[in-house]
Protein backbone atom coordinates (compact mmCIF):
# COMPACT_ATOMS: atom_id res chain seq x y z
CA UNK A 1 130.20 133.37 81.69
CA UNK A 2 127.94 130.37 83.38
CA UNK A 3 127.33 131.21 87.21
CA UNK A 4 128.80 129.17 89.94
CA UNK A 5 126.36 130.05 92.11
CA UNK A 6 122.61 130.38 91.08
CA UNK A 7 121.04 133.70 92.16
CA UNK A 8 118.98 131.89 94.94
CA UNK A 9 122.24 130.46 96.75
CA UNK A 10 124.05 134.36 96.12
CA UNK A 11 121.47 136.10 97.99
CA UNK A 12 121.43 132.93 100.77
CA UNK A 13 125.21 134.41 101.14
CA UNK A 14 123.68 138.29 101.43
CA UNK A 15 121.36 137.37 104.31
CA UNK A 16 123.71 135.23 106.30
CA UNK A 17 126.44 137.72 106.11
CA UNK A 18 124.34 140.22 107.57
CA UNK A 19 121.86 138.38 109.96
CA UNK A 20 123.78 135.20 110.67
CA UNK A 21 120.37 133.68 110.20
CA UNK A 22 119.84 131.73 107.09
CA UNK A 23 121.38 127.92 106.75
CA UNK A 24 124.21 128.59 104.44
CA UNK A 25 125.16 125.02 104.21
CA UNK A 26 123.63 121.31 105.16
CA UNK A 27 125.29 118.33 105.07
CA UNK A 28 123.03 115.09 104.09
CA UNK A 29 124.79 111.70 104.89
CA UNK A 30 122.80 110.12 102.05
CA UNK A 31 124.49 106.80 103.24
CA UNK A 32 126.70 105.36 106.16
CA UNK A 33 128.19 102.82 103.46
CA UNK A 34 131.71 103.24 102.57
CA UNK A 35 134.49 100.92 100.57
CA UNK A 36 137.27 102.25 102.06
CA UNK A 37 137.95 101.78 106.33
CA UNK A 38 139.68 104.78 106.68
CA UNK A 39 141.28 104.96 110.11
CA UNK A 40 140.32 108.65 110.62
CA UNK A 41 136.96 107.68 110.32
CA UNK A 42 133.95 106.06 112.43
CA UNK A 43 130.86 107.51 110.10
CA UNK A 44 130.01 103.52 109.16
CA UNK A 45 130.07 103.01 112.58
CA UNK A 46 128.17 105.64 113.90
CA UNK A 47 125.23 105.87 111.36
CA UNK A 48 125.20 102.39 111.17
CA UNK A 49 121.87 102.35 112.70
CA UNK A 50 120.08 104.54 110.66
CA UNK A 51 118.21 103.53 107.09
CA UNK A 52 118.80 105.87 103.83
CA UNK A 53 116.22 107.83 102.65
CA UNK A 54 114.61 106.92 99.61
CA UNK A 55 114.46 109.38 96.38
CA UNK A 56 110.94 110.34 96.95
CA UNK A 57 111.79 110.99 100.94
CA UNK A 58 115.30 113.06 99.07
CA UNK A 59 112.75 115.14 97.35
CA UNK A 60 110.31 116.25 100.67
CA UNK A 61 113.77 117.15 101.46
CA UNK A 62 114.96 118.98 98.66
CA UNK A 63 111.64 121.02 98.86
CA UNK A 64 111.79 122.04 102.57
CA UNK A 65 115.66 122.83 102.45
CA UNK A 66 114.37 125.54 99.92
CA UNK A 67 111.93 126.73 101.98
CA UNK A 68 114.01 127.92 104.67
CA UNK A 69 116.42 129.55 102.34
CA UNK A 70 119.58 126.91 102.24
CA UNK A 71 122.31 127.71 99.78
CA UNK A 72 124.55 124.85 100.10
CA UNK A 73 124.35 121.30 100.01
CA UNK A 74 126.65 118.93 100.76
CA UNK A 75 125.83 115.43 100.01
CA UNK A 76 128.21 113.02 101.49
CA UNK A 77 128.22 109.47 103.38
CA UNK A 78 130.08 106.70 103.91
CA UNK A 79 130.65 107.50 99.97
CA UNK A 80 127.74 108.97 98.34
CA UNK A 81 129.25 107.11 94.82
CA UNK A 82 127.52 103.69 96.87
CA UNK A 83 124.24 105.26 96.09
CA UNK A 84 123.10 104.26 92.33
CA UNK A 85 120.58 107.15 92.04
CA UNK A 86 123.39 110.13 93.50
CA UNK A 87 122.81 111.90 90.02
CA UNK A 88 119.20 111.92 90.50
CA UNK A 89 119.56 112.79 94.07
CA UNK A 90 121.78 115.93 92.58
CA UNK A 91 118.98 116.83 90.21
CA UNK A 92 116.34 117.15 93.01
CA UNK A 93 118.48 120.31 94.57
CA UNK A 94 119.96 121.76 92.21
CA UNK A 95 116.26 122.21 90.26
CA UNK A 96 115.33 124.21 93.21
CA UNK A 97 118.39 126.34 93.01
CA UNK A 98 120.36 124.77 95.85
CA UNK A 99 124.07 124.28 94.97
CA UNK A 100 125.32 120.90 95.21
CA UNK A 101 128.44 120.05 96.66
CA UNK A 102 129.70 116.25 96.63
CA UNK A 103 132.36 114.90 98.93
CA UNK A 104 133.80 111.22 98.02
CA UNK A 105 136.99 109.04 98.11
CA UNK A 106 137.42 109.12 94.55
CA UNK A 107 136.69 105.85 93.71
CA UNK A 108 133.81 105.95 91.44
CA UNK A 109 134.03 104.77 87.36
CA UNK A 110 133.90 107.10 84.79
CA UNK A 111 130.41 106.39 84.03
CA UNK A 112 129.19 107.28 87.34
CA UNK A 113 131.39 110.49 87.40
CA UNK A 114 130.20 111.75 84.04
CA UNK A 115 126.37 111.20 84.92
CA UNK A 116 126.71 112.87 88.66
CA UNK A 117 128.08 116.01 86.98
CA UNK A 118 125.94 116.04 83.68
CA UNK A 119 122.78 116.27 86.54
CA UNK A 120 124.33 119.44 88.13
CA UNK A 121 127.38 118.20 90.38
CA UNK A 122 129.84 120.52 89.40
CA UNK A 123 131.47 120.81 92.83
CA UNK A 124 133.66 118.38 94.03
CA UNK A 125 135.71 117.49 97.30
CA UNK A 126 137.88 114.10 96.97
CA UNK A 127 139.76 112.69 100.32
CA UNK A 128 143.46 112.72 99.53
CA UNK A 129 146.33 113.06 102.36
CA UNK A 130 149.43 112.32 100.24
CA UNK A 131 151.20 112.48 97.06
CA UNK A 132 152.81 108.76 98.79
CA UNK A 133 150.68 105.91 97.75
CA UNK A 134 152.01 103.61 100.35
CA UNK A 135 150.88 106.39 102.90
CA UNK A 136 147.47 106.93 101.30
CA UNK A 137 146.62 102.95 101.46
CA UNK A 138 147.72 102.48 104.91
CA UNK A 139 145.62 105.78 105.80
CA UNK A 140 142.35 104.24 103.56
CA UNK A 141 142.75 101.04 105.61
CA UNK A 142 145.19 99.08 103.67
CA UNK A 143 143.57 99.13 100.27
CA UNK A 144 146.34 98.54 97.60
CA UNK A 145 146.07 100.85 94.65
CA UNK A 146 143.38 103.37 96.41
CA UNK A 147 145.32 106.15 95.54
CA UNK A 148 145.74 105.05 91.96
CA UNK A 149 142.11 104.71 91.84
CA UNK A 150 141.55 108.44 93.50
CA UNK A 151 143.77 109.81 91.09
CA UNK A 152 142.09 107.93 88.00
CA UNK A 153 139.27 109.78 89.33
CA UNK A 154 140.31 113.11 89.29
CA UNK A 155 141.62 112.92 85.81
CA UNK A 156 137.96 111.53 84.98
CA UNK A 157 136.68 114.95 86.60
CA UNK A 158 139.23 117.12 84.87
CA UNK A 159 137.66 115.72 81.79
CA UNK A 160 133.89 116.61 82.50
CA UNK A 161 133.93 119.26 84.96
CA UNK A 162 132.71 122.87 82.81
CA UNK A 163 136.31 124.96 83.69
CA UNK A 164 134.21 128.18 84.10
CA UNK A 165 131.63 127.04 86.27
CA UNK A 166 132.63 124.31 88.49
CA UNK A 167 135.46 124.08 91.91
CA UNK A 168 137.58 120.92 92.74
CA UNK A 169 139.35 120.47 95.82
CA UNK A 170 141.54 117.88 97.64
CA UNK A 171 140.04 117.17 101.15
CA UNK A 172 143.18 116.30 103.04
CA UNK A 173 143.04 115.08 107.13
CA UNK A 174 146.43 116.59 108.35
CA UNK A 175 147.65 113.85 111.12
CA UNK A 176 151.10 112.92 112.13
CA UNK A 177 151.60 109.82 109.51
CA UNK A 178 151.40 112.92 107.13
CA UNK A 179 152.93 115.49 108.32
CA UNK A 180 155.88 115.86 106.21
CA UNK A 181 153.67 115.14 102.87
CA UNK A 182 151.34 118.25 103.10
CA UNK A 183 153.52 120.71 101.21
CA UNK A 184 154.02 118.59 98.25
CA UNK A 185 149.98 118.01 98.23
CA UNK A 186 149.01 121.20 97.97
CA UNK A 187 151.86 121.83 95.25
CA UNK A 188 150.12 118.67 93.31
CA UNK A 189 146.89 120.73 94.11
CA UNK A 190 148.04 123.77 92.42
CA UNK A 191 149.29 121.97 89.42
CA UNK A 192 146.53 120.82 88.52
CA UNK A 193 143.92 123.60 89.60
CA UNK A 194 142.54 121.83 92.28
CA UNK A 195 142.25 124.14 96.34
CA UNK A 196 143.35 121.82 99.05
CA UNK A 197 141.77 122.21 102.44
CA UNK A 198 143.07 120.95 105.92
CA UNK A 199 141.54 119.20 109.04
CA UNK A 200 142.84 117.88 111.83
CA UNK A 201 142.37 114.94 112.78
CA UNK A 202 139.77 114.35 115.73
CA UNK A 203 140.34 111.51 118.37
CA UNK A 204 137.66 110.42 120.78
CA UNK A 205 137.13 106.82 122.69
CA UNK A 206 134.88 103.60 122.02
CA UNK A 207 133.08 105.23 125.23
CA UNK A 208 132.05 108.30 122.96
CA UNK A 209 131.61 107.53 119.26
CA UNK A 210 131.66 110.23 116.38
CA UNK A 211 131.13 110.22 112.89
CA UNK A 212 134.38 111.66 112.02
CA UNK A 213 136.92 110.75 115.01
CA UNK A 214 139.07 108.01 114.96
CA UNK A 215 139.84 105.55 117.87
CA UNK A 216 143.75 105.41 117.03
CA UNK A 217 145.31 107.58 119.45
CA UNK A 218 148.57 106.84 117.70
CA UNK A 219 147.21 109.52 114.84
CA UNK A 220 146.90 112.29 117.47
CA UNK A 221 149.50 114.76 117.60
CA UNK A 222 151.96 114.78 120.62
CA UNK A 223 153.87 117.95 122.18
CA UNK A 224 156.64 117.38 120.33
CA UNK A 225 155.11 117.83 117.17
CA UNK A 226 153.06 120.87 117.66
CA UNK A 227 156.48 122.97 117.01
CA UNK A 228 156.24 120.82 113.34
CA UNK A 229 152.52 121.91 112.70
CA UNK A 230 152.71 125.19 113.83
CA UNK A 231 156.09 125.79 111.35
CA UNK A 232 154.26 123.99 108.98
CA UNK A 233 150.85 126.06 108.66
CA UNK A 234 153.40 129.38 109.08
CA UNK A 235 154.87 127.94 105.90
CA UNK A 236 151.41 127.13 104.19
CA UNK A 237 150.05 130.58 105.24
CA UNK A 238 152.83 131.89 102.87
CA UNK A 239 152.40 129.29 100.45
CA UNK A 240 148.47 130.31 100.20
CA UNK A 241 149.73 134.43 99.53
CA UNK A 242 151.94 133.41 97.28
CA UNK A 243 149.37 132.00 94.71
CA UNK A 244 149.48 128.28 95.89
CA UNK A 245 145.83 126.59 96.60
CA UNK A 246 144.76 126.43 99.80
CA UNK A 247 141.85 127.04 101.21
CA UNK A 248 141.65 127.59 104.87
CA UNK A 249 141.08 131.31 106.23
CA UNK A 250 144.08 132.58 108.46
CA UNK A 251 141.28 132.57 111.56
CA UNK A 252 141.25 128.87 111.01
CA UNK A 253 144.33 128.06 110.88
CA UNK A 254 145.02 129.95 113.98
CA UNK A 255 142.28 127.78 115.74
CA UNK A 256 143.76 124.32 114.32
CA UNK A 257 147.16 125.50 115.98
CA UNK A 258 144.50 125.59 119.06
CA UNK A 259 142.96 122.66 118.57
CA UNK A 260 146.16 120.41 118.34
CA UNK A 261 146.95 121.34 121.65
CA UNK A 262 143.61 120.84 123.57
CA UNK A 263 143.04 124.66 123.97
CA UNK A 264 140.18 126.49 123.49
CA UNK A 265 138.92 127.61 120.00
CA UNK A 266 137.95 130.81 119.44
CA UNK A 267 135.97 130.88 115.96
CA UNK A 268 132.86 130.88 117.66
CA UNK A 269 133.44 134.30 119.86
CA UNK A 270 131.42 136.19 117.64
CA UNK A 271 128.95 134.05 118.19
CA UNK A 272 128.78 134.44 122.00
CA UNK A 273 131.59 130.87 122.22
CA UNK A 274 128.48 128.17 120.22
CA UNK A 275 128.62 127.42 117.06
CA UNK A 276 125.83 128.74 114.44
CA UNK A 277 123.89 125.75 114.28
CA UNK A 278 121.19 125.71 113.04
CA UNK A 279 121.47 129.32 111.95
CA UNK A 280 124.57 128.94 109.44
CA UNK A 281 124.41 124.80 108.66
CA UNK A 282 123.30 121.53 110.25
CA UNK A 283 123.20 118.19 109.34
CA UNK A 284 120.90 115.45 107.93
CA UNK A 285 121.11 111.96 108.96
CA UNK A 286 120.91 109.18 106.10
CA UNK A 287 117.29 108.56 107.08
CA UNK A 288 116.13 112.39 106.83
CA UNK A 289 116.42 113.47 110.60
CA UNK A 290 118.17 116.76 111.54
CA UNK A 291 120.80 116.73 113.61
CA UNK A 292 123.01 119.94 114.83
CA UNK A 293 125.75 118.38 113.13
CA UNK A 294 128.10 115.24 112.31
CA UNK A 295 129.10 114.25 116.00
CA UNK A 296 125.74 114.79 117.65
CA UNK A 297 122.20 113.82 117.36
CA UNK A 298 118.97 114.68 119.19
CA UNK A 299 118.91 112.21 121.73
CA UNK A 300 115.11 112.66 123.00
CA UNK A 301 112.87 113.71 119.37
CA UNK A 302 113.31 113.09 115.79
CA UNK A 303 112.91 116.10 113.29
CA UNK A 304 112.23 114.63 109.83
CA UNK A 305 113.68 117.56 107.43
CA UNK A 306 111.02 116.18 105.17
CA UNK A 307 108.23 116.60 106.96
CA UNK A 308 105.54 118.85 106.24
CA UNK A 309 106.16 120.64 109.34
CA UNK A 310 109.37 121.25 109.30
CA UNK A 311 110.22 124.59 107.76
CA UNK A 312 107.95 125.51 110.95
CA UNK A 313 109.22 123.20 113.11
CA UNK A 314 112.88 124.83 111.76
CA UNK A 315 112.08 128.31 113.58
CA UNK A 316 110.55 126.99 116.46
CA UNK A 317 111.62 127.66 119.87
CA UNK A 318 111.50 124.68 121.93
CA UNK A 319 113.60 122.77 118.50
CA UNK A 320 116.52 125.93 118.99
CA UNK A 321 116.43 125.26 123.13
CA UNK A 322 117.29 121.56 122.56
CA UNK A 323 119.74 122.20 119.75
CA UNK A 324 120.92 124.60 122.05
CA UNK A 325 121.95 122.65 125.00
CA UNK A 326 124.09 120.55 122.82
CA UNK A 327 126.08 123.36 120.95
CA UNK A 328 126.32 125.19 124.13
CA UNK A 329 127.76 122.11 125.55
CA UNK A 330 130.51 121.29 122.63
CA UNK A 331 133.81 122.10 122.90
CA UNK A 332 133.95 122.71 119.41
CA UNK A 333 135.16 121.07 116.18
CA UNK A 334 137.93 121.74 113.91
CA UNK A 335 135.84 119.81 110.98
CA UNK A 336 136.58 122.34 108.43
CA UNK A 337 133.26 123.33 107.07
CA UNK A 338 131.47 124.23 110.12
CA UNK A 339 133.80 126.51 111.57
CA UNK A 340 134.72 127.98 107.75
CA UNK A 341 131.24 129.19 107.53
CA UNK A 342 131.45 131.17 110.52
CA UNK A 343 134.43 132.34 109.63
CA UNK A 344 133.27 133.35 106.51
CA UNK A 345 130.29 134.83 107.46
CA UNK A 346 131.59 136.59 110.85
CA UNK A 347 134.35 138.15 109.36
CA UNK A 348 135.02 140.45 106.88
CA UNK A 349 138.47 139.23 105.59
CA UNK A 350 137.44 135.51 105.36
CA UNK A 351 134.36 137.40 103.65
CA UNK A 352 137.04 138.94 100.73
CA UNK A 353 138.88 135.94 100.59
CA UNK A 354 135.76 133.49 99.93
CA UNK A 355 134.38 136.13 97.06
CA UNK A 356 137.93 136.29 95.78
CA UNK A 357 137.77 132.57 95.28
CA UNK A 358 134.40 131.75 93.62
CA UNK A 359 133.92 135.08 91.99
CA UNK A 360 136.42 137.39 91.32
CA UNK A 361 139.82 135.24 90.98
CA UNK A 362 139.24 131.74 89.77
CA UNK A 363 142.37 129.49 89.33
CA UNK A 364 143.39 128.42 86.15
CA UNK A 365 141.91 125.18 84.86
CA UNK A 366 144.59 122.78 82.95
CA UNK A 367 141.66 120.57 82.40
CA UNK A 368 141.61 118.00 81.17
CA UNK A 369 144.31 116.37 82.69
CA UNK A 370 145.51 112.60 81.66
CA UNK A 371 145.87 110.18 84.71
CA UNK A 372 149.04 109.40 82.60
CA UNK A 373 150.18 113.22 83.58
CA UNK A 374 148.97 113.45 86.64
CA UNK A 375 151.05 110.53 88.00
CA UNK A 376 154.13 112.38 86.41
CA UNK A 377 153.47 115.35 88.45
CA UNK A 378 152.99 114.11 91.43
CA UNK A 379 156.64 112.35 91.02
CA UNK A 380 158.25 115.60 89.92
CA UNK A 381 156.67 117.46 93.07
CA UNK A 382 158.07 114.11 95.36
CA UNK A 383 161.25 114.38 93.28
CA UNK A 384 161.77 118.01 94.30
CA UNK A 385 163.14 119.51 97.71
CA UNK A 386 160.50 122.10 97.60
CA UNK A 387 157.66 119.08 97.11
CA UNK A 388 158.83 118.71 101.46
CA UNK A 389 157.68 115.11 100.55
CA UNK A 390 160.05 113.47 103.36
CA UNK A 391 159.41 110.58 105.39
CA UNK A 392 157.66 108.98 103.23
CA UNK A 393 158.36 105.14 103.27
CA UNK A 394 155.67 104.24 105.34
């Protein structure tokens, strides 16, 4: 059976579960454009500023982020489809053994799709947040027939993902315009093999920009909801052990109840309360410079991943002391990713779960799938009263 995983990124995954010292994942913002507006989202906004690294500058990269041992890629934007040469890009990591993981709105042609996983990108997040097209445009900006298009697209990648050696999962941004449409996702999700994973939606102020907070305050949860989340992760907890696709770890899921409500997170105890960058993951900005992750930059040097120096530059001290007084400052982040991987890597459950996942207990794959069927699906889930599809007419 073809390996998810190359050997390379498997023994990344030893090291960091036993030294918490390796980056286990980096996520490159090859680009800050986007063709969606997506009201969850300020990343056009906030790497606005920066240019986008050119294939030869991709490659310095490529060859560093082996050096220090990373074992996970994840190359996303604004919508990495915007860049022509993403399958190239793809090629440069995954021919040094680093696994490639893509996150995008879906809407990319067929041609593009085919060409991104023939060079190696056989992992694949797409941004849905309900089986309710009305809902889905208003949440993309007000872009009639987006979720037509992201569906088109995930047909396309039922059709040329390998089934044995490839993962596909619905990125979903749980906020209170979607509250009641999250059960009936993650049923679609299951239907058609793909994991659905949750993240709360982040709200911050024009005063204090991030990538991957939203100005809309109207999105943010309000007391009176969090009875409706926490009742609704209870019932997606039992969804999950009952065979259903999800992907979040119960520690996580315990935090987002946390995070809803202001309160402190705790997936970073074991880690005396700051997160593991730049031990477990960081970031890289569209133009090449490391950052400790999406919301945060360093304000008074650059870091060029592809520099020469950097896989020294990576270890040294004065670099961790200013990376340092930013993560010890954070309140912490409920981005998904970040937080999974310490999860993952700090505890030994999350550990069993992750293994039983990619290794041991792969979902079935009822690939390909027609756009025809899909669309059929999702309006027998909607159709349902288990799809919990209600208020909907948004």
């Amino acid at each position: 059976m073809p390996r998810f995983f190359s050997f390379r990124t498997l023994a990344t995954f030893a090291r960091s579960a036993i030294f918490a010292d390796t980056p286990v994942y980096v996520q490159f913002y090859i680009t800050a454009r986007c063709n969606l507006t997506c009201f969850q989202c300020n990343i056009r906004y906030s790497n606005a500023d920066l240019p986008e690294c050119s294939l030869d500058e991709v490659k310095r990269i490529a060859d560093n982020l082996a050096r220090i041992g990373t074992g996970i890629v994840l190359l996303t934007g604004g919508e990495p489809f915007s860049r022509v040469d993403l399958p190239e890009i793809i090629r440069e990591f995954v021919s040094r053994g680093i696994h490639v993981r893509m996150q995008t709105n879906g809407l990319a042609n067929e041609e593009a799709i085919h060409k991104v996983i023939e060079y190696g990108g056989n992992d694949i997040s797409i941004s849905l947040d309900s089986l309710n097209p009305k809902t889905q445009e208003w949440i993309n900006g007000g872009f009639p027939g987006s979720w037509h298009r992201a569906l088109r697209a995930m047909s396309i990648f039922t059709k040329y993902l390998p089934k044995t050696s490839s993962f596909a999962s619905i990125g979903c941004v749980l906020q209170s315009k979607n509250l009641f449409d999250i059960e009936a996702l993650i049923r679609f999700g299951t239907r058609i093999g793909w994991y659905t994973s949750l993240v709360p939606v982040h709200v911050t102020n024009q005063l204090n920009p991030r990538g991957f907070c939203t100005f809309d305050r109207s999105l943010q949860f309000q007391p009176d909801d969090f009875p409706l989340v926490d009742d609704l992760l209870s019932r997606l907890q039992t969804m999950r052990d009952q065979g259903f696709l999800l992907y979040d770890s119960d520690q996580y899921i315990s935090n987002f109840r946390l995070f809803i409500r202001g309160e402190r997170l705790t997936w970073r105890d074991r880690h005396d309360g700051v997160c593991d960058s730049p031990n477990l993951y960081f970031a890289v900005l569209p133009n090449g410079d490391l950052a400790p992750c999406c919301d945060w930059r360093l304000e008074e040097r650059r870091v060029p991943v592809g520099s020469p120096e950097f896989p020294r530059l990576f270890h040294d001290q004065t670099l961790r002391k200013d990376l340092f007084a930013i993560t010890s400052a954070c309140p912490g982040c409920m981005y998904g990713s970040f937080p999974e991987m310490t999860i993952s890597m700090r505890h030994l459950n999350a550990k069993l779960q992750r293994i039983k996942t990619f290794m041991a207990a792969p979902p079935p794959k009822p690939w390909p799938i027609s756009y025809e069927r899909m669309l059929e699906i999702a309006e027998e889930i909607r159709n349902t009263s288990n799809g919990s599809a209600k208020r909907t007419d948004k």
